[in-house]
N, C-alpha and C. Protein backbone atom coordinates (compact mmCIF):
# COMPACT_ATOMS: atom_id res chain seq x y z
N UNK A 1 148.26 50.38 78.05
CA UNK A 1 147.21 49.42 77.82
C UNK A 1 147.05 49.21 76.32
N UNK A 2 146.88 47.94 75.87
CA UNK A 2 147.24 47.44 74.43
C UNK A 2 145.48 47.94 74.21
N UNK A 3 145.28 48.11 72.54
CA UNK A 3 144.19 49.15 72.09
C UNK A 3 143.24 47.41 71.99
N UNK A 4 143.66 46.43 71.85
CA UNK A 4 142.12 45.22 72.17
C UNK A 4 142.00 45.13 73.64
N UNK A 5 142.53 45.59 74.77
CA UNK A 5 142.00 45.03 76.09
C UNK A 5 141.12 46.61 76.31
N UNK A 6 142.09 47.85 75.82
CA UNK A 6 140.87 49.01 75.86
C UNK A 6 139.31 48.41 75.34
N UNK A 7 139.24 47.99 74.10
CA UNK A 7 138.34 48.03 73.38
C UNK A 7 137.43 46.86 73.92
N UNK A 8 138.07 45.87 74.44
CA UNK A 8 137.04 44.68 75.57
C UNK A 8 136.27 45.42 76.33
N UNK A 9 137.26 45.86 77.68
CA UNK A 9 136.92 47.21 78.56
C UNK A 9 135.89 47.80 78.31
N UNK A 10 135.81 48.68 77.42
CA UNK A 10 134.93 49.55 76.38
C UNK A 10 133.69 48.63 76.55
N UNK A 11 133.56 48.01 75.67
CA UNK A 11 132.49 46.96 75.39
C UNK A 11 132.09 46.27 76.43
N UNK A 12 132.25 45.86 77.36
CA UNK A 12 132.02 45.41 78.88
C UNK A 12 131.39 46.75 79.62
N UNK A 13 131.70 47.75 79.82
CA UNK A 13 131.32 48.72 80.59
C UNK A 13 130.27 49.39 79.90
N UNK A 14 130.00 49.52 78.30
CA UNK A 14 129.03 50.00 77.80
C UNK A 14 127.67 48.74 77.80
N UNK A 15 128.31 47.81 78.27
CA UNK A 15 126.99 47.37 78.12
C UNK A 15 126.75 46.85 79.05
N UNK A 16 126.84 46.83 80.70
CA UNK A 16 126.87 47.86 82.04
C UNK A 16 125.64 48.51 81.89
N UNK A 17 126.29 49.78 81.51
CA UNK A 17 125.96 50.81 81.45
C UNK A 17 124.25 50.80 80.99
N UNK A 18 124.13 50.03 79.83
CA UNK A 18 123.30 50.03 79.04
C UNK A 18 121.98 49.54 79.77
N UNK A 19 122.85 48.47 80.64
CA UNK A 19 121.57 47.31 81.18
C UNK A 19 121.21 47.96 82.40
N UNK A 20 121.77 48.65 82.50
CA UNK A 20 121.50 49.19 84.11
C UNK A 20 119.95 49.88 84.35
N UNK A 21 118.92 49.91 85.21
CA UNK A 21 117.77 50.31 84.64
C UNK A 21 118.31 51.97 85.51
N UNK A 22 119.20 52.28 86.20
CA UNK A 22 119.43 53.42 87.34
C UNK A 22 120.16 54.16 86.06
N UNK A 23 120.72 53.89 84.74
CA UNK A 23 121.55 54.68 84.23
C UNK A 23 122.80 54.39 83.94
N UNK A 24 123.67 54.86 83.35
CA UNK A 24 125.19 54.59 83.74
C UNK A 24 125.92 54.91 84.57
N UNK A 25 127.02 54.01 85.27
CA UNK A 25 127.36 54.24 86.31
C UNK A 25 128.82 53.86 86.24
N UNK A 26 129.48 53.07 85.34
CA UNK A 26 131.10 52.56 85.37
C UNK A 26 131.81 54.10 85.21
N UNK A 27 131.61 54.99 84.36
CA UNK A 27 132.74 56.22 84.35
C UNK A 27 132.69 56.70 85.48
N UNK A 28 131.33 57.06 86.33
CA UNK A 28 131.06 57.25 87.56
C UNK A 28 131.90 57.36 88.44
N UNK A 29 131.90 55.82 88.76
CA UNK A 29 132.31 54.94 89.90
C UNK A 29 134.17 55.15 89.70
N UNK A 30 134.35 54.51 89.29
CA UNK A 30 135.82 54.46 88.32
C UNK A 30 136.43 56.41 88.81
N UNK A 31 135.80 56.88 88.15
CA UNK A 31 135.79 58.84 88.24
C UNK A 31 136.31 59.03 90.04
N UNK A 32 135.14 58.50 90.52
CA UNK A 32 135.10 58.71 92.21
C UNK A 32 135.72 57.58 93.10
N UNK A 33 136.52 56.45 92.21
CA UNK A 33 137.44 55.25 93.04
C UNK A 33 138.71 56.02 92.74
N UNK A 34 138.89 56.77 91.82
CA UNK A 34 140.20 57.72 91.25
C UNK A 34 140.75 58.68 92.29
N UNK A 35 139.17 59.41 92.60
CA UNK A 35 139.75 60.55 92.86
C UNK A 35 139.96 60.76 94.52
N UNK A 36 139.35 59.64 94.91
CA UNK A 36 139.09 59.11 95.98
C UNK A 36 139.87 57.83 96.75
N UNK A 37 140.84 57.72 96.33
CA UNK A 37 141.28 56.30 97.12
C UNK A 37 141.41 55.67 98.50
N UNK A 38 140.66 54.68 98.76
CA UNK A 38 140.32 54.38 99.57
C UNK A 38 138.70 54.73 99.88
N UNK A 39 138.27 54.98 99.41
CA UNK A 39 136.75 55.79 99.47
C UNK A 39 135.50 54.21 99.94
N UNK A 40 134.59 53.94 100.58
CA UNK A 40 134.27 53.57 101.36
C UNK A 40 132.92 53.43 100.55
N UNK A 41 132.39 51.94 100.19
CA UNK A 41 131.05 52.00 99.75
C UNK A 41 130.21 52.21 99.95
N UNK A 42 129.82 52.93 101.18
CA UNK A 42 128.75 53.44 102.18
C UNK A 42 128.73 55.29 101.78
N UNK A 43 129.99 55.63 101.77
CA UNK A 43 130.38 57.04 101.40
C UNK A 43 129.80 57.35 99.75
N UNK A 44 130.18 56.44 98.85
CA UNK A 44 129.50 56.63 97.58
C UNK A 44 128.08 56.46 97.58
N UNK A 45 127.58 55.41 97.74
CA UNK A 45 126.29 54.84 98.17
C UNK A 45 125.33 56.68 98.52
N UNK A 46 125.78 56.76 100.03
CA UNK A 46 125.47 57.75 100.28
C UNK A 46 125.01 59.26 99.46
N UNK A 47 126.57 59.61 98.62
CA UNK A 47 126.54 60.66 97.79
C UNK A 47 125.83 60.31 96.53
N UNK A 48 125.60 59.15 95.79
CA UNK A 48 124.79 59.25 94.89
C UNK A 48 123.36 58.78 95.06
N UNK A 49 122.89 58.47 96.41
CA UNK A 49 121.71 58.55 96.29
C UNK A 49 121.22 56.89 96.03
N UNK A 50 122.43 55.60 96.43
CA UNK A 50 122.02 54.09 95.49
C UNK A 50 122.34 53.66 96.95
N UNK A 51 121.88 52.36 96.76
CA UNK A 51 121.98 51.34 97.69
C UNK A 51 123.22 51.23 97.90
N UNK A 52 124.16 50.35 99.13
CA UNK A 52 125.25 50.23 99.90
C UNK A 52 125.30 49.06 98.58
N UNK A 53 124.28 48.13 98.69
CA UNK A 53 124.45 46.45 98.31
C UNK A 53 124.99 46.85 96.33
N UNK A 54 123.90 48.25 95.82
CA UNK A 54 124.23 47.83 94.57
C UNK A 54 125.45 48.67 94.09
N UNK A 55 126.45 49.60 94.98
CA UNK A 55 127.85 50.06 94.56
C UNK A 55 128.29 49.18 94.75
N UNK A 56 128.38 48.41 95.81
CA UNK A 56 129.61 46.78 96.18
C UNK A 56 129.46 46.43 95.06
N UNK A 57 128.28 45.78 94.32
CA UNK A 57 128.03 45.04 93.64
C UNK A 57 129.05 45.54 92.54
N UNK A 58 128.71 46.83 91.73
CA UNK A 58 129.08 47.42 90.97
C UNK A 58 130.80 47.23 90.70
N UNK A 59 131.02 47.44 92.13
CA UNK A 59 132.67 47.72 92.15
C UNK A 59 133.14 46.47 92.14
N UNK A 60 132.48 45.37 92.29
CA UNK A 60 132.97 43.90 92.20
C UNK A 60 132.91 43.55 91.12
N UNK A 61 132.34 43.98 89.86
CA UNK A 61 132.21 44.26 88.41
C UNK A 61 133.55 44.80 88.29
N UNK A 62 133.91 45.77 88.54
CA UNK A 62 134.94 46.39 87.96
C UNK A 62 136.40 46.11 88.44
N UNK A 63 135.64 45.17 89.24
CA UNK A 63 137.48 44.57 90.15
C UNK A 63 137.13 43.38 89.44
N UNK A 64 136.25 42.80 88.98
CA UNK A 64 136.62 41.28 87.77
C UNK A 64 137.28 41.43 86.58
N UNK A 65 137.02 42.80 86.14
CA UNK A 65 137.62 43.35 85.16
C UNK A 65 139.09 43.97 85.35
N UNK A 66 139.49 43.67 86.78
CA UNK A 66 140.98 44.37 86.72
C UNK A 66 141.07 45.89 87.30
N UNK A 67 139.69 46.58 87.07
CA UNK A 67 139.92 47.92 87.33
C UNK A 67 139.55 48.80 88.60
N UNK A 68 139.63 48.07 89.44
CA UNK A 68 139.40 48.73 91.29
C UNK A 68 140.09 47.20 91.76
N UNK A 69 140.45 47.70 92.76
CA UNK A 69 140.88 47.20 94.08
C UNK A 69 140.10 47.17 95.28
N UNK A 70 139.83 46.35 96.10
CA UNK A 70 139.16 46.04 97.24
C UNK A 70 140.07 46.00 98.47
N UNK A 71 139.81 46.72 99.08
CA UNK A 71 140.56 46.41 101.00
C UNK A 71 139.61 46.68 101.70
N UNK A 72 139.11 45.28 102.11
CA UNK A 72 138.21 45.69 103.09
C UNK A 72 136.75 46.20 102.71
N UNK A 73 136.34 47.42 103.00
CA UNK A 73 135.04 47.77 103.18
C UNK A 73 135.54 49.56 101.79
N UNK A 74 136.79 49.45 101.17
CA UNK A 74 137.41 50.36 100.36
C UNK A 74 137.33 49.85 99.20
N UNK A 75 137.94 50.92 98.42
CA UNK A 75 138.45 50.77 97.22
C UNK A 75 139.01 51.67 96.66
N UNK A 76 139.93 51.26 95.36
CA UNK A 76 141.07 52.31 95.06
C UNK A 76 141.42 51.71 93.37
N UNK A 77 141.41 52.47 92.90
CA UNK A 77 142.02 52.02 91.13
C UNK A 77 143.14 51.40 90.82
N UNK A 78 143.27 49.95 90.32
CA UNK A 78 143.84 49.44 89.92
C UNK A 78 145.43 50.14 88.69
N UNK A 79 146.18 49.65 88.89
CA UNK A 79 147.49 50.20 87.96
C UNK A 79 146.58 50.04 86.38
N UNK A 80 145.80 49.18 86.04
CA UNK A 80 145.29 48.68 84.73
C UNK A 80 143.68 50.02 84.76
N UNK A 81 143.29 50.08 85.75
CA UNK A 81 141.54 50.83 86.30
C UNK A 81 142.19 52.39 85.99
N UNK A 82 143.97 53.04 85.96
CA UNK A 82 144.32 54.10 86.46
C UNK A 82 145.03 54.40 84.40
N UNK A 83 144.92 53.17 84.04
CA UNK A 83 145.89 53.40 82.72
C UNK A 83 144.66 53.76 81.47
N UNK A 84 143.55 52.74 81.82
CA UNK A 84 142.28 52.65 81.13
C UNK A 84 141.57 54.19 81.28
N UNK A 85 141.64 54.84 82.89
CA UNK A 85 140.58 56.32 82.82
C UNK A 85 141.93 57.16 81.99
N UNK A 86 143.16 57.02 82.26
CA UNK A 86 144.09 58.07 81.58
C UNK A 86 143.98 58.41 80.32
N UNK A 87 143.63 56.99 79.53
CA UNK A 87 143.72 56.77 78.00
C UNK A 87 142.35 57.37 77.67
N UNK A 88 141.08 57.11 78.27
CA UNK A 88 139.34 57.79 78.26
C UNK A 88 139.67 59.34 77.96
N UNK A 89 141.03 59.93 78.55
CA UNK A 89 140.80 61.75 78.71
C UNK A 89 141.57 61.95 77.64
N UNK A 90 142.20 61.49 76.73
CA UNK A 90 143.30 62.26 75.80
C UNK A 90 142.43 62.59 74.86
């Protein structure tokens, strides 16, 4: 991933994050579409305690951005969603 689409990324998700009145939630989500593929917005929803309507929402954010995938009532990290958390850990 070229270091200006990181740094868009970056700047898009921090300010997410920022507006959110629940907290931050993109490393989150992203963290648990990773480790989880295929993981079920009802199943997250569930474990953190948020609405069904506002993870969809969330993850439809992060699939405009390239970084989750949608099948269905799932989701799973994008080749671009999987290059972006790799580059976050070094």
């Amino acid at each position: 991933m070229q270091q200006r689409e990181r740094v868009r990324i970056d700047r898009q998700l921090a300010s997410w994050d920022v507006d959110s009145a629940r907290g931050p939630w993109t490393r989150w989500l992203l963290e648990s579409v990773r480790d989880r593929p295929g993981v079920r917005a009802a199943e997250l929803a569930r474990e953190a305690g948020r609405p069904v309507s506002r993870v969809k929402s969330q993850a439809w954010r992060l699939a405009e951005l390239g970084l989750v995938l949608r099948s269905g009532q799932s989701y799973r990290l994008s080749e671009q969603g999987a290059a972006y958390l790799a580059g976050r850990e070094r």
